[in-house]
C-alpha atoms as a PDB file:
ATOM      1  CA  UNK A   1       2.086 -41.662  48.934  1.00  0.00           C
ATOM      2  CA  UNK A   2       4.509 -40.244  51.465  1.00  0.00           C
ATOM      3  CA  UNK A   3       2.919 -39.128  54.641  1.00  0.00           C
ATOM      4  CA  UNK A   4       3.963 -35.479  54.425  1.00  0.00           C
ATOM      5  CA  UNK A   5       2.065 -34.993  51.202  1.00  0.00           C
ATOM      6  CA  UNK A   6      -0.792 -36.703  52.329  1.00  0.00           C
ATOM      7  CA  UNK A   7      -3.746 -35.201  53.487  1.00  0.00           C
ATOM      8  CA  UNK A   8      -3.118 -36.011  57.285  1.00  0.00           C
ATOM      9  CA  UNK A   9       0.086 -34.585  57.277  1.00  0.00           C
ATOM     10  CA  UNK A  10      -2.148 -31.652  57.616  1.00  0.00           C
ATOM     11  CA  UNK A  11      -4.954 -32.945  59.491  1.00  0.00           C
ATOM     12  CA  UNK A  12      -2.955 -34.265  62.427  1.00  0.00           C
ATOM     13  CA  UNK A  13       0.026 -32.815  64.458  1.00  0.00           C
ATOM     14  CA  UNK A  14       3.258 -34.607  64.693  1.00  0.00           C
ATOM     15  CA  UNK A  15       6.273 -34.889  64.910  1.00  0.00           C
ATOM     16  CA  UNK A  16       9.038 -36.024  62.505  1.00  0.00           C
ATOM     17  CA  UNK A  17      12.276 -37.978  63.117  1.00  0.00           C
ATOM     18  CA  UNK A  18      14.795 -39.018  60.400  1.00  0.00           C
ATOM     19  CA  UNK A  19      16.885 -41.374  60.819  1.00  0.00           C
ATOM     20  CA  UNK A  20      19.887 -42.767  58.922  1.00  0.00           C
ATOM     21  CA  UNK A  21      17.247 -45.903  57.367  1.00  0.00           C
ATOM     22  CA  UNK A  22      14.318 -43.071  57.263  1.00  0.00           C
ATOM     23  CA  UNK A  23      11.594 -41.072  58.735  1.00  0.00           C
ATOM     24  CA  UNK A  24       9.067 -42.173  61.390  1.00  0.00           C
ATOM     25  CA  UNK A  25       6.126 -39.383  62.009  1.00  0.00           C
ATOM     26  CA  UNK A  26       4.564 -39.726  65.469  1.00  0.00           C
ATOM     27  CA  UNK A  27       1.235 -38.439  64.963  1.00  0.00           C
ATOM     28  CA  UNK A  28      -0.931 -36.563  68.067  1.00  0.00           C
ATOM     29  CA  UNK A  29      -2.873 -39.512  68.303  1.00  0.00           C
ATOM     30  CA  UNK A  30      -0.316 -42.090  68.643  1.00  0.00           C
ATOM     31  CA  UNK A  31      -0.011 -43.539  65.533  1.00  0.00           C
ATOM     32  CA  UNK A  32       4.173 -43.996  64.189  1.00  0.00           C
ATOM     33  CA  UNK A  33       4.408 -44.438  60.393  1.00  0.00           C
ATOM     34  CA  UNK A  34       7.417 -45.238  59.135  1.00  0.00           C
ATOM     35  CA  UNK A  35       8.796 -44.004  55.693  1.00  0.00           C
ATOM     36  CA  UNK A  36      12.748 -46.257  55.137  1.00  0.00           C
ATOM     37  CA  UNK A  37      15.346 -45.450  52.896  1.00  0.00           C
ATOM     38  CA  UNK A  38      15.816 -48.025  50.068  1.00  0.00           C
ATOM     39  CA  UNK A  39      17.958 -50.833  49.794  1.00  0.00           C
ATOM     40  CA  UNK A  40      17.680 -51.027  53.809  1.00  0.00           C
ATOM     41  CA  UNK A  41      17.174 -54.567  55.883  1.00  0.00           C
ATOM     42  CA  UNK A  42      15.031 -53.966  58.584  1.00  0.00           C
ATOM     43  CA  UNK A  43      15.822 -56.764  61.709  1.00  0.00           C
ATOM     44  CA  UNK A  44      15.765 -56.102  65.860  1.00  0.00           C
ATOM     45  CA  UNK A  45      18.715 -54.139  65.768  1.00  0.00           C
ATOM     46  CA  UNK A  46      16.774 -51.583  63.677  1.00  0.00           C
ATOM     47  CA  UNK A  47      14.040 -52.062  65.564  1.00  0.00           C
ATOM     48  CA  UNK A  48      15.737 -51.319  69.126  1.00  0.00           C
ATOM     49  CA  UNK A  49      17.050 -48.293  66.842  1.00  0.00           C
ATOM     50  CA  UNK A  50      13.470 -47.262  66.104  1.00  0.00           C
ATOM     51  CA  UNK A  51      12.108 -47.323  69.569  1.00  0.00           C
ATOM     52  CA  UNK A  52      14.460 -46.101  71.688  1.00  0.00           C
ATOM     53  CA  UNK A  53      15.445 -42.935  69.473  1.00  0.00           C
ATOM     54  CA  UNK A  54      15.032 -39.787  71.921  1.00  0.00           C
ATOM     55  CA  UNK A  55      12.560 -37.954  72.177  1.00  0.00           C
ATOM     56  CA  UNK A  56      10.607 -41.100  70.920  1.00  0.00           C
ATOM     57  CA  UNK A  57       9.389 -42.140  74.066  1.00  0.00           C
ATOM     58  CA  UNK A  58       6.181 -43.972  74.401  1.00  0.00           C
ATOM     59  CA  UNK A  59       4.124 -42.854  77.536  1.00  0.00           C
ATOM     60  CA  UNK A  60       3.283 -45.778  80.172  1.00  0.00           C
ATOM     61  CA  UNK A  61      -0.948 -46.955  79.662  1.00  0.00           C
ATOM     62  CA  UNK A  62      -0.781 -45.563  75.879  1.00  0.00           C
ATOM     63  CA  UNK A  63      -1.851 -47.654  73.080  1.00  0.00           C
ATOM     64  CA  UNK A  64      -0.168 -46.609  70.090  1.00  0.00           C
ATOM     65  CA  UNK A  65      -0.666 -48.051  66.222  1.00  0.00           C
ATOM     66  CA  UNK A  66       2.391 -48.635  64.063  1.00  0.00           C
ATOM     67  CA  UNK A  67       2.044 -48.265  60.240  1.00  0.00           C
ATOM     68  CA  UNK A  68       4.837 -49.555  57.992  1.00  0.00           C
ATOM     69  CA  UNK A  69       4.168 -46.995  54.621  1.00  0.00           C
ATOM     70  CA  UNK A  70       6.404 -49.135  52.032  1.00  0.00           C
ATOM     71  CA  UNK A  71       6.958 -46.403  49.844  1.00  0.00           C
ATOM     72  CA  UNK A  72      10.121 -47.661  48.856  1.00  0.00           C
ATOM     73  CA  UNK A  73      11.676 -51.016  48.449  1.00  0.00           C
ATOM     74  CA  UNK A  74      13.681 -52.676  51.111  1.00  0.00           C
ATOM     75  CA  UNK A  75      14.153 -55.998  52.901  1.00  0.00           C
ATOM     76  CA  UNK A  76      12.206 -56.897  56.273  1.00  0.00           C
ATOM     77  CA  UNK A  77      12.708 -60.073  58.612  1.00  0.00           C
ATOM     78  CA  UNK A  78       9.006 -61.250  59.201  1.00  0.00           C
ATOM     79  CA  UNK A  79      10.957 -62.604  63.004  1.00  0.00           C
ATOM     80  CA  UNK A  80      11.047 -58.536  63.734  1.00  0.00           C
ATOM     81  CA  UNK A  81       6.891 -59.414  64.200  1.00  0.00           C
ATOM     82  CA  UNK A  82       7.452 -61.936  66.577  1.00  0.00           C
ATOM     83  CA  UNK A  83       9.547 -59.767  68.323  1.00  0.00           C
ATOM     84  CA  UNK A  84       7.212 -57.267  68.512  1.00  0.00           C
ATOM     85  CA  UNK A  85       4.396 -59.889  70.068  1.00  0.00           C
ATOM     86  CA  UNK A  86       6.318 -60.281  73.535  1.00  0.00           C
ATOM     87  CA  UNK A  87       5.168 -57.966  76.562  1.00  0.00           C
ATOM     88  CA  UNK A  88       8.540 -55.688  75.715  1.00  0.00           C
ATOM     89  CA  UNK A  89       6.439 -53.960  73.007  1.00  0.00           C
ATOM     90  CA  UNK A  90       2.768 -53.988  74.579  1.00  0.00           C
ATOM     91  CA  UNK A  91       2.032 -50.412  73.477  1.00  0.00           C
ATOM     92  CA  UNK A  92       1.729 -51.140  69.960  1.00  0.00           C
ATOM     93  CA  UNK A  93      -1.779 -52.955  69.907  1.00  0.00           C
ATOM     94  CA  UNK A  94      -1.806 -53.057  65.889  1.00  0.00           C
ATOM     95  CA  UNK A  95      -0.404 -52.823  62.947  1.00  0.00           C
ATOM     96  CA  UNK A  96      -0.600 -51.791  59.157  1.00  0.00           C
ATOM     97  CA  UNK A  97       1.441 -52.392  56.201  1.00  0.00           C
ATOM     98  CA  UNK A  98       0.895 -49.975  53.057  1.00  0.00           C
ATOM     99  CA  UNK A  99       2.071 -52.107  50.333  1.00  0.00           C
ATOM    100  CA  UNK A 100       2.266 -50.772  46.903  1.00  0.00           C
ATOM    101  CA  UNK A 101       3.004 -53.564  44.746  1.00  0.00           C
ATOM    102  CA  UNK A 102       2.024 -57.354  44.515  1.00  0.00           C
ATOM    103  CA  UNK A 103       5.084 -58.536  45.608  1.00  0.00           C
ATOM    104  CA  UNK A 104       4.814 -56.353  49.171  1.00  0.00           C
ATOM    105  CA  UNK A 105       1.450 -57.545  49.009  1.00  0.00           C
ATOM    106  CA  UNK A 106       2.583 -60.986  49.390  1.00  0.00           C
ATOM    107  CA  UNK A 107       5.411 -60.336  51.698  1.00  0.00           C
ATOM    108  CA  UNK A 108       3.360 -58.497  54.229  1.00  0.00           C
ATOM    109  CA  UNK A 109       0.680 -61.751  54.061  1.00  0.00           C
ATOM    110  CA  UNK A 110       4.129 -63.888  55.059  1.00  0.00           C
ATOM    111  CA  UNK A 111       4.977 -60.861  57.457  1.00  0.00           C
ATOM    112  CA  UNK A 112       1.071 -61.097  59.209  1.00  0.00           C
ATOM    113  CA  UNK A 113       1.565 -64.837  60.379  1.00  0.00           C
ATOM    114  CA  UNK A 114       4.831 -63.634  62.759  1.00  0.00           C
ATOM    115  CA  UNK A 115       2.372 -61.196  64.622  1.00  0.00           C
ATOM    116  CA  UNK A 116      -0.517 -62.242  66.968  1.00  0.00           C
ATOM    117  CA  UNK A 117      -1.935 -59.040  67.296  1.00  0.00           C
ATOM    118  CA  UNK A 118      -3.959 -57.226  64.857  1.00  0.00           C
ATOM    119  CA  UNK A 119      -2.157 -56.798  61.347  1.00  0.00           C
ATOM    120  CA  UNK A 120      -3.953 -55.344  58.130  1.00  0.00           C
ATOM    121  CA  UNK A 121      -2.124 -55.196  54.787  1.00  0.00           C
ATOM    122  CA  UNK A 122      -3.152 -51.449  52.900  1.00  0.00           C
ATOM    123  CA  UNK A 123      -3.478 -50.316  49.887  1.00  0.00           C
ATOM    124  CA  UNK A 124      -2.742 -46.941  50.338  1.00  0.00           C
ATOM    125  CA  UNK A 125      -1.431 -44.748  53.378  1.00  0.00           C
ATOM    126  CA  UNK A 126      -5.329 -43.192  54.052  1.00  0.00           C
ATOM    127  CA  UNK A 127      -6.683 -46.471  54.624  1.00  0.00           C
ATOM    128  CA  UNK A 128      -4.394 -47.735  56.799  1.00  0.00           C
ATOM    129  CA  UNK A 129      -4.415 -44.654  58.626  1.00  0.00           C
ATOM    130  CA  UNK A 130      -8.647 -44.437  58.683  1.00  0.00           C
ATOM    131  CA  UNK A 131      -8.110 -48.214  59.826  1.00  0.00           C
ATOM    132  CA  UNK A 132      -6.156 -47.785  62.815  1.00  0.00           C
ATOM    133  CA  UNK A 133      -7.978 -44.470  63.592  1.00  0.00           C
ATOM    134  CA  UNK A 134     -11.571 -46.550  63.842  1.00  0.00           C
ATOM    135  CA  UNK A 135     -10.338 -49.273  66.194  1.00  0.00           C
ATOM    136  CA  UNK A 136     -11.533 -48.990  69.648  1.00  0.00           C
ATOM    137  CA  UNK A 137      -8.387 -48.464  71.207  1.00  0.00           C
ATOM    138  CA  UNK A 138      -8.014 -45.247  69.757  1.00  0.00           C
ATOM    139  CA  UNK A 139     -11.740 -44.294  70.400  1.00  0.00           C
END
């Protein structure tokens, strides 16, 4: 389910960004969930992309949650996690893939062992987002 029909896309303020590879939603309560394009490989570059896209700014002492909604099918480099483990990127203190399918299923399992910090694998875009909401850095 794309975030903007979901429920929370009315529940919680935020703000959209698209992007050429897709639309990240920054939500009021600093979760990003990101919606890419098909067809799309997703490495650092698009990462640096991602997180450095004005306004997207993240605020110094925030904790934020990232949540990769794989609505559509693209290509990932599981390294991109173990990018995302050095001190560079200590806002984002978890993380959640939404995968529809078996076979994201199994690539996000691959994708979990590249990240040392928390990392669930979703079956749908409300329980990641309950998830991240009930961890006690967002509490």
């Amino acid at each position: 389910m794309n975030f903007e029909n979901s429920k929370y896309s009315r529940l919680l303020k935020y703000q959209k960004f698209s992007l050429d590879s897709g639309d990240l939603y920054l939500t009021e309560n600093n979760l990003i969930i990101s919606e890419l394009k098909s067809g799309i490989h997703v490495n650092l570059d698009l990462l640096v992309e991602f997180f450095t896209h004005p306004p997207f700014e993240f605020k110094k002492g925030q904790s934020y949650g990232y949540i990769a909604n794989r609505i559509n099918s693209y290509s990932f480099d599981p390294n991109v996690w173990a990018d995302l483990n050095s001190n560079d990127h200590d806002y984002l203190v978890a993380a959640a893939i939404v995968a529809y399918d078996t076979t994201n299923f199994i690539n996000a399992t691959i994708e979990k062992k590249f990240y040392n910090k928390s990392l669930k694998r979703c079956s749908s875009l409300d329980e990641a987002i309950e998830w991240m909401q009930g961890l006690k850095e967002f509490n």
